[in-house]
PDB file of N, CA and C in Angstrom:
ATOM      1  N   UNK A   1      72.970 -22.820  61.860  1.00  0.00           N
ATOM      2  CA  UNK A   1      71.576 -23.029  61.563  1.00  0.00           C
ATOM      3  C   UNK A   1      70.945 -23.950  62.605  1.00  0.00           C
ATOM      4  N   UNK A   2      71.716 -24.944  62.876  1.00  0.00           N
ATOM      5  CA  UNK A   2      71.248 -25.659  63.925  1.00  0.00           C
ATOM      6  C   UNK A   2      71.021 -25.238  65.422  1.00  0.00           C
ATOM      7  N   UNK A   3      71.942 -24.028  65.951  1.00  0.00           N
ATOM      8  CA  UNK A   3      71.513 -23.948  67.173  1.00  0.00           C
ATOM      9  C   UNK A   3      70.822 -23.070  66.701  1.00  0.00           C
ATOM     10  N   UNK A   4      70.556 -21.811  65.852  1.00  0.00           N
ATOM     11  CA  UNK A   4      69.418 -20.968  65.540  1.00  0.00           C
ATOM     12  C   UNK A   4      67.746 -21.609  65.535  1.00  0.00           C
ATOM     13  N   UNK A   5      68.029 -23.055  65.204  1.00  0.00           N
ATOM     14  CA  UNK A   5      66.508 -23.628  65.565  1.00  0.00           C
ATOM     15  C   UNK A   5      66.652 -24.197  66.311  1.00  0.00           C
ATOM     16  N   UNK A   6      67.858 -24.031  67.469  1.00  0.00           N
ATOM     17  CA  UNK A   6      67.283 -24.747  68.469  1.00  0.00           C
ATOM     18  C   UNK A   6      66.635 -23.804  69.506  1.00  0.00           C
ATOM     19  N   UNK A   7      67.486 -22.843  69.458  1.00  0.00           N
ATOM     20  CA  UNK A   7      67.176 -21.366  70.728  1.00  0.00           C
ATOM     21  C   UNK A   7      65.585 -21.250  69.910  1.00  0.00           C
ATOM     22  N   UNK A   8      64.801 -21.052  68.804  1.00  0.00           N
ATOM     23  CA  UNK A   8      64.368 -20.738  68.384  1.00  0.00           C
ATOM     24  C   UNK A   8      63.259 -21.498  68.759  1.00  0.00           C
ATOM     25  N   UNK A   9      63.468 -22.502  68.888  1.00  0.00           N
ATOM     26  CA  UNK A   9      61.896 -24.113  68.858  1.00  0.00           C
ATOM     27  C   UNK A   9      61.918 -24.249  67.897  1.00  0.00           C
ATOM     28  N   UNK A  10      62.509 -24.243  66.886  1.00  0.00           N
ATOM     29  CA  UNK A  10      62.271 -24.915  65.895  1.00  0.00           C
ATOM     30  C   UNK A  10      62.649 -26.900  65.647  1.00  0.00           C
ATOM     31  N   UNK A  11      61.631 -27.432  65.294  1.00  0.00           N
ATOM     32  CA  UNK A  11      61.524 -28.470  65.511  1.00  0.00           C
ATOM     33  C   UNK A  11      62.473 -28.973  64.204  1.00  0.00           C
ATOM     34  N   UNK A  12      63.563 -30.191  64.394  1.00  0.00           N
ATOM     35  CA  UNK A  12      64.105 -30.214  62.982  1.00  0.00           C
ATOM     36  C   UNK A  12      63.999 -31.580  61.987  1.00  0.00           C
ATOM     37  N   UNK A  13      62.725 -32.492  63.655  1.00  0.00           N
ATOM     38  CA  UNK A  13      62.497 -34.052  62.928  1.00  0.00           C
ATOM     39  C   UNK A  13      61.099 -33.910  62.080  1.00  0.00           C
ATOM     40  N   UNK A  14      61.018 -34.825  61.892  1.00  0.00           N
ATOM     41  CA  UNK A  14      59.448 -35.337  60.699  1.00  0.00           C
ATOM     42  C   UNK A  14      58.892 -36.243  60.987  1.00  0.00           C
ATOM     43  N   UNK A  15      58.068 -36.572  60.874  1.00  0.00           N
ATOM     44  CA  UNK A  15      57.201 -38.095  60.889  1.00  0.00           C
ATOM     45  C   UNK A  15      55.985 -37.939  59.969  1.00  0.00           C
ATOM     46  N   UNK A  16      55.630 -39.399  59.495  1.00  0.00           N
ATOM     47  CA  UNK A  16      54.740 -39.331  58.215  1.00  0.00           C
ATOM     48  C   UNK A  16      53.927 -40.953  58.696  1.00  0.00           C
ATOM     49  N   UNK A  17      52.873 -40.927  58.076  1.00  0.00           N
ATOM     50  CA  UNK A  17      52.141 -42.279  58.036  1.00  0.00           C
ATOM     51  C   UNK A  17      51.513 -42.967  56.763  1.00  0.00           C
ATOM     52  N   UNK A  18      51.950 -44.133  56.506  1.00  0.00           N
ATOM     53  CA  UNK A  18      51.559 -44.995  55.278  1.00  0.00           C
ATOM     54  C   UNK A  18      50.256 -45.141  55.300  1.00  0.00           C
ATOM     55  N   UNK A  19      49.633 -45.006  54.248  1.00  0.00           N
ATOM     56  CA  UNK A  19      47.771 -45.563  54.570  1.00  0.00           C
ATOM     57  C   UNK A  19      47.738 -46.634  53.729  1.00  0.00           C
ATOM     58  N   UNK A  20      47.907 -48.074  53.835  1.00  0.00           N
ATOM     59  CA  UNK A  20      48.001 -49.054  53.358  1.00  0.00           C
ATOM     60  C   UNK A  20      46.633 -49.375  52.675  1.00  0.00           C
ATOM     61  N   UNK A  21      46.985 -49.523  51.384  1.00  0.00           N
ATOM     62  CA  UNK A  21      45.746 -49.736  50.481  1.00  0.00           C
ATOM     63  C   UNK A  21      45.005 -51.001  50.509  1.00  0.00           C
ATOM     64  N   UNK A  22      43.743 -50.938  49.919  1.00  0.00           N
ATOM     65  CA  UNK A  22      43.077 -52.339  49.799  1.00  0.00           C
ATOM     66  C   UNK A  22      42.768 -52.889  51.465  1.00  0.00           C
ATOM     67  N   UNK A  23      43.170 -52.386  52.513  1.00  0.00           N
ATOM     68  CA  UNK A  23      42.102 -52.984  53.331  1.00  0.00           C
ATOM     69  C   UNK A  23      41.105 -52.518  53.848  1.00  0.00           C
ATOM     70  N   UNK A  24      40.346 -53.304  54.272  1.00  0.00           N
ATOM     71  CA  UNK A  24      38.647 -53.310  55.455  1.00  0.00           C
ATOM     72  C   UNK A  24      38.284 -54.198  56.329  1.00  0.00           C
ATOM     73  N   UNK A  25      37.636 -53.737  56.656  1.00  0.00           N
ATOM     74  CA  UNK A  25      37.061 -54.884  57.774  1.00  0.00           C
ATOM     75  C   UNK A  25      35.889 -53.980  58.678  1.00  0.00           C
ATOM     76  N   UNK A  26      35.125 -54.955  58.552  1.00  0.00           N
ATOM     77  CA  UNK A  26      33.209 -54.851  59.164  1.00  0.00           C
ATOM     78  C   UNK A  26      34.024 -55.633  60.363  1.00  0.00           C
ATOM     79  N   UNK A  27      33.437 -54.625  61.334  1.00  0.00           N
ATOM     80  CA  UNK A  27      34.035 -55.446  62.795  1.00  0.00           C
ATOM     81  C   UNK A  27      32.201 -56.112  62.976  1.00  0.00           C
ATOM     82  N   UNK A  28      31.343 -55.794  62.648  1.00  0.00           N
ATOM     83  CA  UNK A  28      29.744 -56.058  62.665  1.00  0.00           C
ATOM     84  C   UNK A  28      29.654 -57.555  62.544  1.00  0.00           C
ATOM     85  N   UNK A  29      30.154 -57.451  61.100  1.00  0.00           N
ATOM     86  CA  UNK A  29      29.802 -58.800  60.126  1.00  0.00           C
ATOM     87  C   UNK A  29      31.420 -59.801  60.491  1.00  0.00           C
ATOM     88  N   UNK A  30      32.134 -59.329  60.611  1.00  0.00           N
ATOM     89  CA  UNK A  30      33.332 -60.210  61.090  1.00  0.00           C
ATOM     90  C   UNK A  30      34.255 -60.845  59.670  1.00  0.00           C
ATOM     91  N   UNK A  31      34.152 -59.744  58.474  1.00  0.00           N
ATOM     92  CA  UNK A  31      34.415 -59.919  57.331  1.00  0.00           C
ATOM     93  C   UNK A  31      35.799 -58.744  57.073  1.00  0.00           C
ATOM     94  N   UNK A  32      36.290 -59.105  55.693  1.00  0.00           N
ATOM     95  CA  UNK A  32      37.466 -58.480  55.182  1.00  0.00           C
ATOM     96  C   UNK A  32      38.613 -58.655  54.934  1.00  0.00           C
ATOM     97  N   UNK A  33      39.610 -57.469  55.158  1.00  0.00           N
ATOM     98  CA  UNK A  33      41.430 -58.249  54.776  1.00  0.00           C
ATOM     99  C   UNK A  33      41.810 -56.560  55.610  1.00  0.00           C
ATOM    100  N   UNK A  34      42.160 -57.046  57.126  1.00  0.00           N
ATOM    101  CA  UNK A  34      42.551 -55.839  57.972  1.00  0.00           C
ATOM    102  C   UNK A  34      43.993 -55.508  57.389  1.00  0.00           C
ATOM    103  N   UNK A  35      44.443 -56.613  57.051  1.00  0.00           N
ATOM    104  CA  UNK A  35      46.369 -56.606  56.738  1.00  0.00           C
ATOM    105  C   UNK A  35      46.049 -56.584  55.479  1.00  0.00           C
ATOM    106  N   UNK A  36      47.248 -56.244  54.948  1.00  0.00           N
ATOM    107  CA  UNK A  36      47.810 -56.275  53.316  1.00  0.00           C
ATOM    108  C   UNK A  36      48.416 -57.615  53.835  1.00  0.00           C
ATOM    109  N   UNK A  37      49.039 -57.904  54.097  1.00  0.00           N
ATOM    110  CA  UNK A  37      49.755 -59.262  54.055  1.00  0.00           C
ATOM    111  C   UNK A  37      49.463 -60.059  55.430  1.00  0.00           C
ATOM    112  N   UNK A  38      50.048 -61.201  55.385  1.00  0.00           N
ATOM    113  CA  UNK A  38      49.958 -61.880  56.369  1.00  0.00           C
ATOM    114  C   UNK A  38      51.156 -62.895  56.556  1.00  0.00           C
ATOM    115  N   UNK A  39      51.924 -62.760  57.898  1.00  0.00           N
ATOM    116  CA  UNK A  39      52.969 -63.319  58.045  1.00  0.00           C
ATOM    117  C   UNK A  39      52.934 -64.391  58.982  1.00  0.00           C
ATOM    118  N   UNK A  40      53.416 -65.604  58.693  1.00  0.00           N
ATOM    119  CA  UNK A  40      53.328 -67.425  59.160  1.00  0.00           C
ATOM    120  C   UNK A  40      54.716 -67.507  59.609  1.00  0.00           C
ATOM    121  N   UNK A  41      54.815 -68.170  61.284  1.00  0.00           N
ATOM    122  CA  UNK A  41      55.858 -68.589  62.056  1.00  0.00           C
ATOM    123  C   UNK A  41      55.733 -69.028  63.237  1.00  0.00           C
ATOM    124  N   UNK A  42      56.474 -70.276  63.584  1.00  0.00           N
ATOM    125  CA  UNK A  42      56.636 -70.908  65.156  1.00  0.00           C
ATOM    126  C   UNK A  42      58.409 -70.849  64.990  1.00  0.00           C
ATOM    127  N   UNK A  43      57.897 -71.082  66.665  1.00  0.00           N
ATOM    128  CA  UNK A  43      59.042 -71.142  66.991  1.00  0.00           C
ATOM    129  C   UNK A  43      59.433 -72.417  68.298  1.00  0.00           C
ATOM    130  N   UNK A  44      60.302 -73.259  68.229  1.00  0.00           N
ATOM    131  CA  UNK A  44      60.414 -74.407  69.385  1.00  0.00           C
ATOM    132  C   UNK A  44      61.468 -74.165  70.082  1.00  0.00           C
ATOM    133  N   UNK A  45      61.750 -74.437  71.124  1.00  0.00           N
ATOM    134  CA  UNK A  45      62.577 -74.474  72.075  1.00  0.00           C
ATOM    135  C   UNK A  45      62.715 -75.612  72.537  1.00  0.00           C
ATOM    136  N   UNK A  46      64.049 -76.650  73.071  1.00  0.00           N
ATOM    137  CA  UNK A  46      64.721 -77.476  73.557  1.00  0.00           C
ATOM    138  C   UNK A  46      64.832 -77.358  75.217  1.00  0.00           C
ATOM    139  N   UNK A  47      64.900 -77.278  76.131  1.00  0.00           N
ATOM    140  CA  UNK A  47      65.182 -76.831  77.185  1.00  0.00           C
ATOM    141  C   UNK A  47      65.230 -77.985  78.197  1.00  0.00           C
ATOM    142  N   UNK A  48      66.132 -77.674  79.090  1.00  0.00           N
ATOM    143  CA  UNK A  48      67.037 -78.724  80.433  1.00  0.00           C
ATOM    144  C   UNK A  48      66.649 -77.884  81.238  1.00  0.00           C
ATOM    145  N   UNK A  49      65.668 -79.002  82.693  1.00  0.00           N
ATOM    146  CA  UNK A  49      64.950 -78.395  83.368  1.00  0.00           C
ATOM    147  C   UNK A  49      65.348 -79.249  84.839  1.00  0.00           C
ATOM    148  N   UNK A  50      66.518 -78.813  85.555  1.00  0.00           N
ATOM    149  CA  UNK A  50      66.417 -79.349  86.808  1.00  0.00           C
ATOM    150  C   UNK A  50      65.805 -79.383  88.146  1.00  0.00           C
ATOM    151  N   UNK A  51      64.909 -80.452  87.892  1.00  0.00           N
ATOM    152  CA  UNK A  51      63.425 -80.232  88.952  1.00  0.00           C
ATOM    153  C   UNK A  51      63.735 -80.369  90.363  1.00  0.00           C
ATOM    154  N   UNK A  52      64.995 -80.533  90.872  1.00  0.00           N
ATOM    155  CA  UNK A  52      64.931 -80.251  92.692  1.00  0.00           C
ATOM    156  C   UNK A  52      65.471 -78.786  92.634  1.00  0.00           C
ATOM    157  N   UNK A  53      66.330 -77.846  91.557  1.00  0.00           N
ATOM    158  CA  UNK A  53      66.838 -76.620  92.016  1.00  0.00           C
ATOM    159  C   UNK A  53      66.051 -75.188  91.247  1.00  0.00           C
ATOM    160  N   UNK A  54      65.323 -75.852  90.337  1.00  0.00           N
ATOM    161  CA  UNK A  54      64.201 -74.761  88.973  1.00  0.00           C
ATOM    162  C   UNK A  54      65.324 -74.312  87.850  1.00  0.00           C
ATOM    163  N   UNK A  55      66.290 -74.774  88.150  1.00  0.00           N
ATOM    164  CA  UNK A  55      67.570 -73.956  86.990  1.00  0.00           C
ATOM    165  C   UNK A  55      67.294 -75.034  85.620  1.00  0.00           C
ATOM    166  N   UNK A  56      67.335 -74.131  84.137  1.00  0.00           N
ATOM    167  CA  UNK A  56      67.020 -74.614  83.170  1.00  0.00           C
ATOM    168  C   UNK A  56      67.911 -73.687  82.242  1.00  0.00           C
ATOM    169  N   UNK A  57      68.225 -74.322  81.265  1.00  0.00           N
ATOM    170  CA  UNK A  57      69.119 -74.554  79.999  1.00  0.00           C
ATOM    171  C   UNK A  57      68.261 -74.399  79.064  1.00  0.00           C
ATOM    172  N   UNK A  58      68.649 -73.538  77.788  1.00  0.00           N
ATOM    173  CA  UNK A  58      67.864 -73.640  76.482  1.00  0.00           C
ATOM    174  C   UNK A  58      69.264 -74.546  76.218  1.00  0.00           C
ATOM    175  N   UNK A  59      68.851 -75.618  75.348  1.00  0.00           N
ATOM    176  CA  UNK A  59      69.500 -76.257  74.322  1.00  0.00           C
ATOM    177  C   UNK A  59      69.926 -76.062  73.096  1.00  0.00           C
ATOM    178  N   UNK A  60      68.605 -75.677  72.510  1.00  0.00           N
ATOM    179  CA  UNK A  60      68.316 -75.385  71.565  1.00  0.00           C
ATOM    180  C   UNK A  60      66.879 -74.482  70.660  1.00  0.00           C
ATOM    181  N   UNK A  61      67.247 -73.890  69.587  1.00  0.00           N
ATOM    182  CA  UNK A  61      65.692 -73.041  69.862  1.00  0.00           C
ATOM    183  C   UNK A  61      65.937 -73.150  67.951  1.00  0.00           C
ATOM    184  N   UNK A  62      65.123 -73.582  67.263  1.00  0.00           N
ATOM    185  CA  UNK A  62      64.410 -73.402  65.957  1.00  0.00           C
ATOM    186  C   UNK A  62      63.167 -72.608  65.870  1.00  0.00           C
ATOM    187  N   UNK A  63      63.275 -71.941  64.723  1.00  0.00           N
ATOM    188  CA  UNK A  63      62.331 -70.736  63.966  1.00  0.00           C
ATOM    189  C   UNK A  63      61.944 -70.979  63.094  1.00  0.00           C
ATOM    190  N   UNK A  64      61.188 -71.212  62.255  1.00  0.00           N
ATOM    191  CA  UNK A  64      60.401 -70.922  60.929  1.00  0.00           C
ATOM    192  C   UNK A  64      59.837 -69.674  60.543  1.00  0.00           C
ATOM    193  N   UNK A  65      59.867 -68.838  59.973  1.00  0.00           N
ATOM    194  CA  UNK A  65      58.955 -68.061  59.414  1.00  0.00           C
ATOM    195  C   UNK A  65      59.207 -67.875  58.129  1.00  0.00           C
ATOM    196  N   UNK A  66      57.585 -67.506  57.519  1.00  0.00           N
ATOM    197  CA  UNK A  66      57.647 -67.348  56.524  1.00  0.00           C
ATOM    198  C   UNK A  66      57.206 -65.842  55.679  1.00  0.00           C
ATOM    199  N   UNK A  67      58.140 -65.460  55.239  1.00  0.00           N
ATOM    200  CA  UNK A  67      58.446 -63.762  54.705  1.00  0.00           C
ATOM    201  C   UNK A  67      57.816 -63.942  53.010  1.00  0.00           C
ATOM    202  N   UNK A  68      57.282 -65.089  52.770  1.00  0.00           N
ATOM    203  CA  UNK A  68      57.706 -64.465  51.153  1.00  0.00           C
ATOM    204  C   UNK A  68      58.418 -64.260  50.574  1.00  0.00           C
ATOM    205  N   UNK A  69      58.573 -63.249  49.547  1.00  0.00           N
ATOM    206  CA  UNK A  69      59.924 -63.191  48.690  1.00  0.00           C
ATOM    207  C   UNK A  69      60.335 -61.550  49.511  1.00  0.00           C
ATOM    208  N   UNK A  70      60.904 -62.031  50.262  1.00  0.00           N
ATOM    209  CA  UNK A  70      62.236 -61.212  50.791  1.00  0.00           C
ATOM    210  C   UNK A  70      63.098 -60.096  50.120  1.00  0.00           C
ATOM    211  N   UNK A  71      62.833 -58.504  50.241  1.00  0.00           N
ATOM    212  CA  UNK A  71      63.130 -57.657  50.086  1.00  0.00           C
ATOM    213  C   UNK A  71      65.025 -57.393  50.337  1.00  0.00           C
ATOM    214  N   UNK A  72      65.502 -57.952  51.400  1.00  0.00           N
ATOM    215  CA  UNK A  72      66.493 -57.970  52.307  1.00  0.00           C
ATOM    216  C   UNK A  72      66.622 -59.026  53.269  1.00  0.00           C
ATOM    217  N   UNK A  73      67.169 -60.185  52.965  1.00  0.00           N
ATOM    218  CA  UNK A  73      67.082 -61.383  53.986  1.00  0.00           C
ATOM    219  C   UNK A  73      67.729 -60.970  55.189  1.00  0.00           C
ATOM    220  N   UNK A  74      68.669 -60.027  55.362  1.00  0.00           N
ATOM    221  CA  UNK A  74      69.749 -59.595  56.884  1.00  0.00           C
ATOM    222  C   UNK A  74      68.758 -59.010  57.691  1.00  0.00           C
ATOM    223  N   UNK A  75      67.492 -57.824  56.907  1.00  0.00           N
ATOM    224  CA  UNK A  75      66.866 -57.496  57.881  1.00  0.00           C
ATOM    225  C   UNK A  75      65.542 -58.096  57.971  1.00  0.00           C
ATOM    226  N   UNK A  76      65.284 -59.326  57.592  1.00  0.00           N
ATOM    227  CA  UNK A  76      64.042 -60.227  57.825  1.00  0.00           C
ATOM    228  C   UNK A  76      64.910 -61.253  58.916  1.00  0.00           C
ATOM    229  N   UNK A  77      66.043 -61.446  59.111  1.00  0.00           N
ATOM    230  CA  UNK A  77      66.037 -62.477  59.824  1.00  0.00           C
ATOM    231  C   UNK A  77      66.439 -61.917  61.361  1.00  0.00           C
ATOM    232  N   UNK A  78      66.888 -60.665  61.079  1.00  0.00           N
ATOM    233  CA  UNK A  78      67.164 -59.914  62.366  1.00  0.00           C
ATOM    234  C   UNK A  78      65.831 -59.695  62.828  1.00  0.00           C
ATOM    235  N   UNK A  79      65.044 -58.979  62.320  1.00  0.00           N
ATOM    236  CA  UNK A  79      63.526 -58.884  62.950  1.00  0.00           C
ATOM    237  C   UNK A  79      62.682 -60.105  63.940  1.00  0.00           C
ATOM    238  N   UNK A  80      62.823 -61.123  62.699  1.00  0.00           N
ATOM    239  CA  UNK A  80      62.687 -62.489  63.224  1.00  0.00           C
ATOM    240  C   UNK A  80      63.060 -62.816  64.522  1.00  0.00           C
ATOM    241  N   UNK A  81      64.554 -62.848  64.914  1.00  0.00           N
ATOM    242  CA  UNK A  81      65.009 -63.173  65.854  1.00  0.00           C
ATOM    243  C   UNK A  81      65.174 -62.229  67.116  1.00  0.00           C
ATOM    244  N   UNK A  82      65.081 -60.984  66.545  1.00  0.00           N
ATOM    245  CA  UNK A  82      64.528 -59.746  67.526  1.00  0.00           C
ATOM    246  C   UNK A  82      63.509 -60.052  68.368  1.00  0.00           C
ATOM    247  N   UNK A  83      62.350 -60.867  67.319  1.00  0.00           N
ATOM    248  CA  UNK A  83      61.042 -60.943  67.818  1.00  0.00           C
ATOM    249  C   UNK A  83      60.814 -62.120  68.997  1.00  0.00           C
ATOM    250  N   UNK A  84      61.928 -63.211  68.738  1.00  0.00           N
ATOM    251  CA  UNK A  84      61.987 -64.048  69.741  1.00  0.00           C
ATOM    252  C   UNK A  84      62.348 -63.750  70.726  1.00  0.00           C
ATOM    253  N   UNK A  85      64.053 -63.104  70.995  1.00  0.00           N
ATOM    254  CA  UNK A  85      63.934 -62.692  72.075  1.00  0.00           C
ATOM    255  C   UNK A  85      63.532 -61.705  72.711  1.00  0.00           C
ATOM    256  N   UNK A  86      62.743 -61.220  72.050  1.00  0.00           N
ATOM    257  CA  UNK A  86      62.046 -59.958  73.130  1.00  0.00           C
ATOM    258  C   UNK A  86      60.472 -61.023  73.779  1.00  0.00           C
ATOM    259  N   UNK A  87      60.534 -61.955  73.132  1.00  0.00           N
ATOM    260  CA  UNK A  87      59.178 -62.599  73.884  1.00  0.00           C
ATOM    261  C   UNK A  87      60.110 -63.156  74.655  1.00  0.00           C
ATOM    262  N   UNK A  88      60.991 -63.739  74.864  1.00  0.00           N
ATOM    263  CA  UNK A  88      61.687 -64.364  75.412  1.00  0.00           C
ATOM    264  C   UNK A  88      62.446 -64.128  76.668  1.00  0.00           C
ATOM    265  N   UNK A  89      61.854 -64.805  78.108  1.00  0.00           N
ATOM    266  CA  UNK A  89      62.415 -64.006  79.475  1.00  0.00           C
ATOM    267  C   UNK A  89      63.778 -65.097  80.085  1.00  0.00           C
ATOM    268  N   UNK A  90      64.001 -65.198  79.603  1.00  0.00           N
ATOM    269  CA  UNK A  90      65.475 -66.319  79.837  1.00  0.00           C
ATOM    270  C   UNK A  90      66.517 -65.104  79.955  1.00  0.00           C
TER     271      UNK A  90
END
């Protein structure tokens, strides 16, 4: 069946889109609730910075965020820390 849709074109993925309820927003008036939720977090970094050669050390790096009541803490904190280092050019 599978190579029959493949010789065939037959396509065998899906994709779908959530229409998240309850929001708006007047881009005019500068009013509303664009998000259903809203998610709170910093993040600090420690860092050793040797100023005659530019070479630097993270030390240390603390996160805060705040999720709410947490569906799955393994994949809130992976996201989390996903999210750092992908901002992150070290």
């Amino acid at each position: 069946m599978i190579q029959a849709a493949y010789f065939g074109r037959v396509s065998l993925s899906e994709k779908g889109f959530y229409a998240t309820p309850q929001i708006h927003y007047d881009r005019s008036l500068g009013q509303g609730n664009p998000f259903y939720y809203y998610a709170f977090g910093a993040a600090v970094s420690e860092v050793s910075v040797d100023t005659l050669s530019g070479e630097y050390q993270v030390t240390r790096v603390d996160i805060l965020h705040d999720v709410g009541n947490s569906l799955n803490p393994a994949i809130d904190i992976g996201q989390v820390e996903g999210a750092l280092f992908r901002g992150w050019d070290g």
